[in-house]
N, C-alpha and C. Protein backbone atom coordinates (compact mmCIF):
# COMPACT_ATOMS: atom_id res chain seq x y z
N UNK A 1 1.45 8.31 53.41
CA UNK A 1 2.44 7.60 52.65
C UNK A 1 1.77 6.72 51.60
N UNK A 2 0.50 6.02 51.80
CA UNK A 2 0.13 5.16 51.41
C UNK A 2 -0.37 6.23 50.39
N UNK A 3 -1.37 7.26 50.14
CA UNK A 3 -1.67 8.16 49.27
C UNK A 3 -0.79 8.38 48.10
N UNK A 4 0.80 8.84 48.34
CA UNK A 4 1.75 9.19 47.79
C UNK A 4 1.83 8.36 47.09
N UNK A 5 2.02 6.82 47.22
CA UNK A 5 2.04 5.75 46.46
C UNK A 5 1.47 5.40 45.37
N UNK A 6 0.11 5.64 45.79
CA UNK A 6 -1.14 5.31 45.35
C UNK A 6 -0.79 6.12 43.98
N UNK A 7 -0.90 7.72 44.37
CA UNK A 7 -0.65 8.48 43.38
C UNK A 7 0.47 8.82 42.39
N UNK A 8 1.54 8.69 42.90
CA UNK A 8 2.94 7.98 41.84
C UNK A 8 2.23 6.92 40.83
N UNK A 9 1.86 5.79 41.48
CA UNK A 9 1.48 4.26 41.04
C UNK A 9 0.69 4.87 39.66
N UNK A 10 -0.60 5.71 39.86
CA UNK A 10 -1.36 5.77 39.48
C UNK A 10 -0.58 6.86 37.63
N UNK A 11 0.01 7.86 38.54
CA UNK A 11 0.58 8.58 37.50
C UNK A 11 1.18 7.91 36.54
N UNK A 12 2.68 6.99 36.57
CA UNK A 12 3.04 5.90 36.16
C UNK A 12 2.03 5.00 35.12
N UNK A 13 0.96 4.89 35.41
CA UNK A 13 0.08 3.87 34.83
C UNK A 13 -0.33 5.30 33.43
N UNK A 14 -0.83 6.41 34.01
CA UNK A 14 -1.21 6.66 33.07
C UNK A 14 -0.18 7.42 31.78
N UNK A 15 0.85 7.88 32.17
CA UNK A 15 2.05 7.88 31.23
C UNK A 15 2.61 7.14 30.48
N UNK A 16 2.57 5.08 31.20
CA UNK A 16 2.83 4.49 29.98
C UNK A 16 1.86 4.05 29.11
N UNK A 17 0.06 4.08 29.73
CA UNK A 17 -0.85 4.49 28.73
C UNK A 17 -0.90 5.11 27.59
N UNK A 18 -0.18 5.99 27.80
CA UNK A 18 -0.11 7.29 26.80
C UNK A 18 1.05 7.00 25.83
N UNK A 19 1.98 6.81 26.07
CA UNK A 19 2.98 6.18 25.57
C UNK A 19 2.64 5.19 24.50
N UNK A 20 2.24 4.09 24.91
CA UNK A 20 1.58 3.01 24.25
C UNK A 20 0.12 3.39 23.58
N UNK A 21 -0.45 4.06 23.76
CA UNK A 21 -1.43 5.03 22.73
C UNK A 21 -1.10 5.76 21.17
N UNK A 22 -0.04 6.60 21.63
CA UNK A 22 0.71 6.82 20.81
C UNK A 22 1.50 5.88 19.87
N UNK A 23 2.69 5.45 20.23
CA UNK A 23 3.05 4.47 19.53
C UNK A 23 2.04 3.07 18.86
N UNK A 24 1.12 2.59 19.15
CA UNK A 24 -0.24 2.00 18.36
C UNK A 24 -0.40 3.28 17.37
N UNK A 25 -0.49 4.68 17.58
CA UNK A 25 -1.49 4.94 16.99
C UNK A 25 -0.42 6.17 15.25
N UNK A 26 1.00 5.76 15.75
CA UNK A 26 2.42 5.89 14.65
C UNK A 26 2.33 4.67 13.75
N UNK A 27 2.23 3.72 14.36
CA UNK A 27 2.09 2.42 13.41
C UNK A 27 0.65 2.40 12.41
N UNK A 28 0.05 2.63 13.12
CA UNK A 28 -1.52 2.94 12.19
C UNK A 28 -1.28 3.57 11.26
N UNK A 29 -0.78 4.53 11.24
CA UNK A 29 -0.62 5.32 10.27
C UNK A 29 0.45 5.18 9.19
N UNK A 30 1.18 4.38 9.98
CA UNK A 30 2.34 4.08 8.76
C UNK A 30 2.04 3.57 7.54
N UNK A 31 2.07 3.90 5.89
CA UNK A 31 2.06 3.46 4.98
C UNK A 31 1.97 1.75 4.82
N UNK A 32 1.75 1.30 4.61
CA UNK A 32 1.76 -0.48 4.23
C UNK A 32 2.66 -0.39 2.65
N UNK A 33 3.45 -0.58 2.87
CA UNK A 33 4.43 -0.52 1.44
C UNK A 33 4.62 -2.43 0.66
N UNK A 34 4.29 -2.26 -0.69
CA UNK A 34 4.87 -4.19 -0.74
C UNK A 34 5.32 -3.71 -2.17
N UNK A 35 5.35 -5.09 -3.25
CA UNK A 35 6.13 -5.31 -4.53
C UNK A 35 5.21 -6.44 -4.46
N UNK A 36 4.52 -5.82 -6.21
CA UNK A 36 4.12 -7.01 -7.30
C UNK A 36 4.83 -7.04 -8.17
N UNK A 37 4.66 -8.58 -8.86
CA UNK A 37 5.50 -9.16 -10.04
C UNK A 37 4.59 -10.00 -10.55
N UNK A 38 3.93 -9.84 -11.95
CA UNK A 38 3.80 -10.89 -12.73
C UNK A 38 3.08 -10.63 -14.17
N UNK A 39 2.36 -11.29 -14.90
CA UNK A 39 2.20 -10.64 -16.36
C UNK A 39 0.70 -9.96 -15.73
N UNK A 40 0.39 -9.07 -16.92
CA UNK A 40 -0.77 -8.53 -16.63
C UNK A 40 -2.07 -9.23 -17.32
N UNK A 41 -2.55 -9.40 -16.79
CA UNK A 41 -4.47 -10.40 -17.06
C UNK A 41 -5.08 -9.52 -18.20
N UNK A 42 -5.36 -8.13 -17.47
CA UNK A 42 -6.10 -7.40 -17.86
C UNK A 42 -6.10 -5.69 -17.65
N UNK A 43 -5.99 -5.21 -18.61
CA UNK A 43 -7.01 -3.18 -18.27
C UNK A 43 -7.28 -3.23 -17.69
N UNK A 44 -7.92 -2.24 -17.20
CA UNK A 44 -9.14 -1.74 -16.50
C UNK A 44 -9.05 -0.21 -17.15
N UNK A 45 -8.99 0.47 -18.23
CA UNK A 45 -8.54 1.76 -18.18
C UNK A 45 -9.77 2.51 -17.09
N UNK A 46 -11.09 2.39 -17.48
CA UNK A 46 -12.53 3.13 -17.33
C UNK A 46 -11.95 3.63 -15.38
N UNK A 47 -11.51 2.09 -14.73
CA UNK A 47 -10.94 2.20 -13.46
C UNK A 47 -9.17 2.16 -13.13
N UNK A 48 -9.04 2.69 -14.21
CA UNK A 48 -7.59 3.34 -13.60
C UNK A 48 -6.96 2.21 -13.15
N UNK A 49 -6.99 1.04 -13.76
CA UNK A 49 -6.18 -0.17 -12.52
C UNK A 49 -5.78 -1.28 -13.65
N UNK A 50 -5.27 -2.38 -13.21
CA UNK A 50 -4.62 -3.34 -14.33
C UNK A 50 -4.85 -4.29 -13.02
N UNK A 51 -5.09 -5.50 -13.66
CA UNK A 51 -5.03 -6.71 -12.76
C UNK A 51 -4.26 -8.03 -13.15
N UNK A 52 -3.16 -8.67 -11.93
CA UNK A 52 -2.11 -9.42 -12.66
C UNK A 52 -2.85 -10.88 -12.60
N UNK A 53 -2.26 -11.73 -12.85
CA UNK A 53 -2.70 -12.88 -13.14
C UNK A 53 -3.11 -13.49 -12.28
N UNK A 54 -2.54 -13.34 -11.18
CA UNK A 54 -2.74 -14.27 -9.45
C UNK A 54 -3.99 -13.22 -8.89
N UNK A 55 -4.78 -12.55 -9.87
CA UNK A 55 -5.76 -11.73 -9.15
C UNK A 55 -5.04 -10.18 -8.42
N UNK A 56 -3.93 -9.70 -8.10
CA UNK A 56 -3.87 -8.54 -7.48
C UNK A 56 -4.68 -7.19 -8.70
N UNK A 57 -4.92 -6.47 -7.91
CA UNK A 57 -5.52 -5.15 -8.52
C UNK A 57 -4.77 -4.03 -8.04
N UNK A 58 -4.35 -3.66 -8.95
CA UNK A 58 -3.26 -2.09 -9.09
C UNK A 58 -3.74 -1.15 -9.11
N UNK A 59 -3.77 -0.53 -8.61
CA UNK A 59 -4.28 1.05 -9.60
C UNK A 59 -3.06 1.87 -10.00
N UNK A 60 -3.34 2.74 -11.68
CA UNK A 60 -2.32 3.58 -11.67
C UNK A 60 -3.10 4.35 -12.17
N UNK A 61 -2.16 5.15 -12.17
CA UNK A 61 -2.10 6.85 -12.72
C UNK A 61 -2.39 6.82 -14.77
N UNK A 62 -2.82 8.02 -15.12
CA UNK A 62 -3.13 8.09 -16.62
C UNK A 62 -2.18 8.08 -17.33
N UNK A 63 -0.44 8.27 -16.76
CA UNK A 63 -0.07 8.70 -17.60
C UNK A 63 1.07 7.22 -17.60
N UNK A 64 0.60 6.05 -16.63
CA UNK A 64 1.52 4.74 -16.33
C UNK A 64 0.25 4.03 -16.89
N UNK A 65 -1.15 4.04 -17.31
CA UNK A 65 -1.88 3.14 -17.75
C UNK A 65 -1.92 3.15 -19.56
N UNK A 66 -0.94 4.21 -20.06
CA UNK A 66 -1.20 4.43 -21.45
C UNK A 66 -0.19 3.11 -22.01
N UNK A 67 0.93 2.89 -20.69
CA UNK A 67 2.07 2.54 -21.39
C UNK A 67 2.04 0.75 -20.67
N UNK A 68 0.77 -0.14 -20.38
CA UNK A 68 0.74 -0.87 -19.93
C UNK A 68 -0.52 -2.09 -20.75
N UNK A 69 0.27 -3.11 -21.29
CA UNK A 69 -0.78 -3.77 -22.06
C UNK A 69 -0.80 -4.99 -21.44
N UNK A 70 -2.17 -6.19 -21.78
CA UNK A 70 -2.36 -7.24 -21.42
C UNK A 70 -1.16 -8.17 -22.01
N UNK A 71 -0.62 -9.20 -20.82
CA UNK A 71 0.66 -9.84 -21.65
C UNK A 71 1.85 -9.57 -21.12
N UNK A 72 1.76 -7.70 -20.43
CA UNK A 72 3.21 -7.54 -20.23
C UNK A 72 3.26 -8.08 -19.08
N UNK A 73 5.40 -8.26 -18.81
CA UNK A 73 5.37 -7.93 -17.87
C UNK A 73 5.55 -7.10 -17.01
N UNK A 74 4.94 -7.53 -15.12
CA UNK A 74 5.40 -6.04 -14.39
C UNK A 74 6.04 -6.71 -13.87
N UNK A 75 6.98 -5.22 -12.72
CA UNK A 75 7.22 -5.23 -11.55
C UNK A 75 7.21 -4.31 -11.01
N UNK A 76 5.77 -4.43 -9.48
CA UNK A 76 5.64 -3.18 -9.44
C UNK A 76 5.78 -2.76 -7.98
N UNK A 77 6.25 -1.65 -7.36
CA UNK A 77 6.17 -1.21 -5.95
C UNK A 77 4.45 -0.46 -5.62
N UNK A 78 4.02 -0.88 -4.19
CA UNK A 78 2.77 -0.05 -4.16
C UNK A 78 2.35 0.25 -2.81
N UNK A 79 2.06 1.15 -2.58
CA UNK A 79 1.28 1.77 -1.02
C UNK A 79 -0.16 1.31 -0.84
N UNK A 80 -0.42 1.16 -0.21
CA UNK A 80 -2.10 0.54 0.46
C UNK A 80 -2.59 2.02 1.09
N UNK A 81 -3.27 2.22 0.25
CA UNK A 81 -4.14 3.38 0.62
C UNK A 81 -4.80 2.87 1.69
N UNK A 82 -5.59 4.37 2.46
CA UNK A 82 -6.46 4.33 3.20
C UNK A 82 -7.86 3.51 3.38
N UNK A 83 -8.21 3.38 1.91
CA UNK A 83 -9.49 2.86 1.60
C UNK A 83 -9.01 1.77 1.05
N UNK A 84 -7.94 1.06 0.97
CA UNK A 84 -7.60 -0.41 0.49
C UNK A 84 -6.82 -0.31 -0.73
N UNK A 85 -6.80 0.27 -1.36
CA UNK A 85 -6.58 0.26 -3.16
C UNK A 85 -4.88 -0.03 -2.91
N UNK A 86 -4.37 -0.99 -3.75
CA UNK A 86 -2.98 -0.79 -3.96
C UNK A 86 -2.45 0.16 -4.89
N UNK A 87 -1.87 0.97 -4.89
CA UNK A 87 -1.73 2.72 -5.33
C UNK A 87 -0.25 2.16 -6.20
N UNK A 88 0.32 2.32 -7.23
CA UNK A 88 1.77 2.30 -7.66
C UNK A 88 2.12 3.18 -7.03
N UNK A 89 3.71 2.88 -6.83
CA UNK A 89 4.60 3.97 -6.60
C UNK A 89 5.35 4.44 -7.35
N UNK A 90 5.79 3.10 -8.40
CA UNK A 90 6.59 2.29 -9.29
C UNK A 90 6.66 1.38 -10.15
N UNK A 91 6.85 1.23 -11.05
CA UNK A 91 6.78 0.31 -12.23
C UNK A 91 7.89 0.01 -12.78
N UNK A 92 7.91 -1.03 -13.65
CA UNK A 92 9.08 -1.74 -14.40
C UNK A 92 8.12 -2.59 -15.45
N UNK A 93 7.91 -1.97 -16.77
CA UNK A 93 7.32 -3.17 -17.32
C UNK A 93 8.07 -3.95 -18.53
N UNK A 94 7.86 -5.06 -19.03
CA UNK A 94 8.54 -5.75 -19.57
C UNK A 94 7.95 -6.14 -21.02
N UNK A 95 7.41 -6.00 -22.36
CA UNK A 95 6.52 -5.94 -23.07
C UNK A 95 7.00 -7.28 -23.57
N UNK A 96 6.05 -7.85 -23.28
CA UNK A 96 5.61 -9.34 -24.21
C UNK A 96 4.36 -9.43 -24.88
N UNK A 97 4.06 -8.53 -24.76
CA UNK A 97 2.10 -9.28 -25.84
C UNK A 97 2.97 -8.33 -27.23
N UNK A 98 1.90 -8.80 -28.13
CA UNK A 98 1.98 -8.28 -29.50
C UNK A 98 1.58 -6.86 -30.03
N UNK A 99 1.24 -6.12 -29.13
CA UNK A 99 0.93 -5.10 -29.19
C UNK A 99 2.00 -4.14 -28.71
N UNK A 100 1.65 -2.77 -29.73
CA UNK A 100 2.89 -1.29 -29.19
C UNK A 100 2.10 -0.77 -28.61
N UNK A 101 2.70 -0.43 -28.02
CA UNK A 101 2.44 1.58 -26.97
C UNK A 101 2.27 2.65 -28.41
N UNK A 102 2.22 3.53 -28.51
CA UNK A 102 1.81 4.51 -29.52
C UNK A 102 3.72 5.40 -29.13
């Protein structure tokens, strides 16, 4: 009897192990999603990225960095890559510096 126990007990333990393995290891993986807002500092074209005034670093894409100058403003949605980088998802920019887009 005492065996039977033992071994239920034991089974039990390792199912909600597993359980809780899993679920830690759904959250890990989940995207990190946020929203920036504010004017932009600076380019970066060479690195694909723009940096806002409070210091965040963006990265975008070639064809969202043509249309983004020092001055404007953003607002932007972004994913946290694997390796750290805040990735756009999304943009909204607002043009205040003195300069056009082409």
């Amino acid at each position: 009897m005492k065996q039977a126990l033992a071994l239920a007990f034991a089974f039990a333990l390792s199912v909600a192990g597993t359980a809780m393995a899993q679920d830690k290891a759904s959250t890990a993986t989940a995207p990190q999603v946020g929203e920036a807002k504010g004017m932009v500092r600076w380019v970066e074209v060479g690195q694909q990225a723009i940096v806002l005034e409070d210091g965040t670093r963006l990265s975008v894409s070639d064809k969202q960095i043509d249309n983004i100058w020092s001055g404007d403003q953003v607002k932007a949605g972004y994913v946290v890559t694997p390796d750290g980088k805040f990735t756009i998802s999304g943009i909204q920019v607002d043009r205040f510096s003195n300069q056009e887009a082409d």
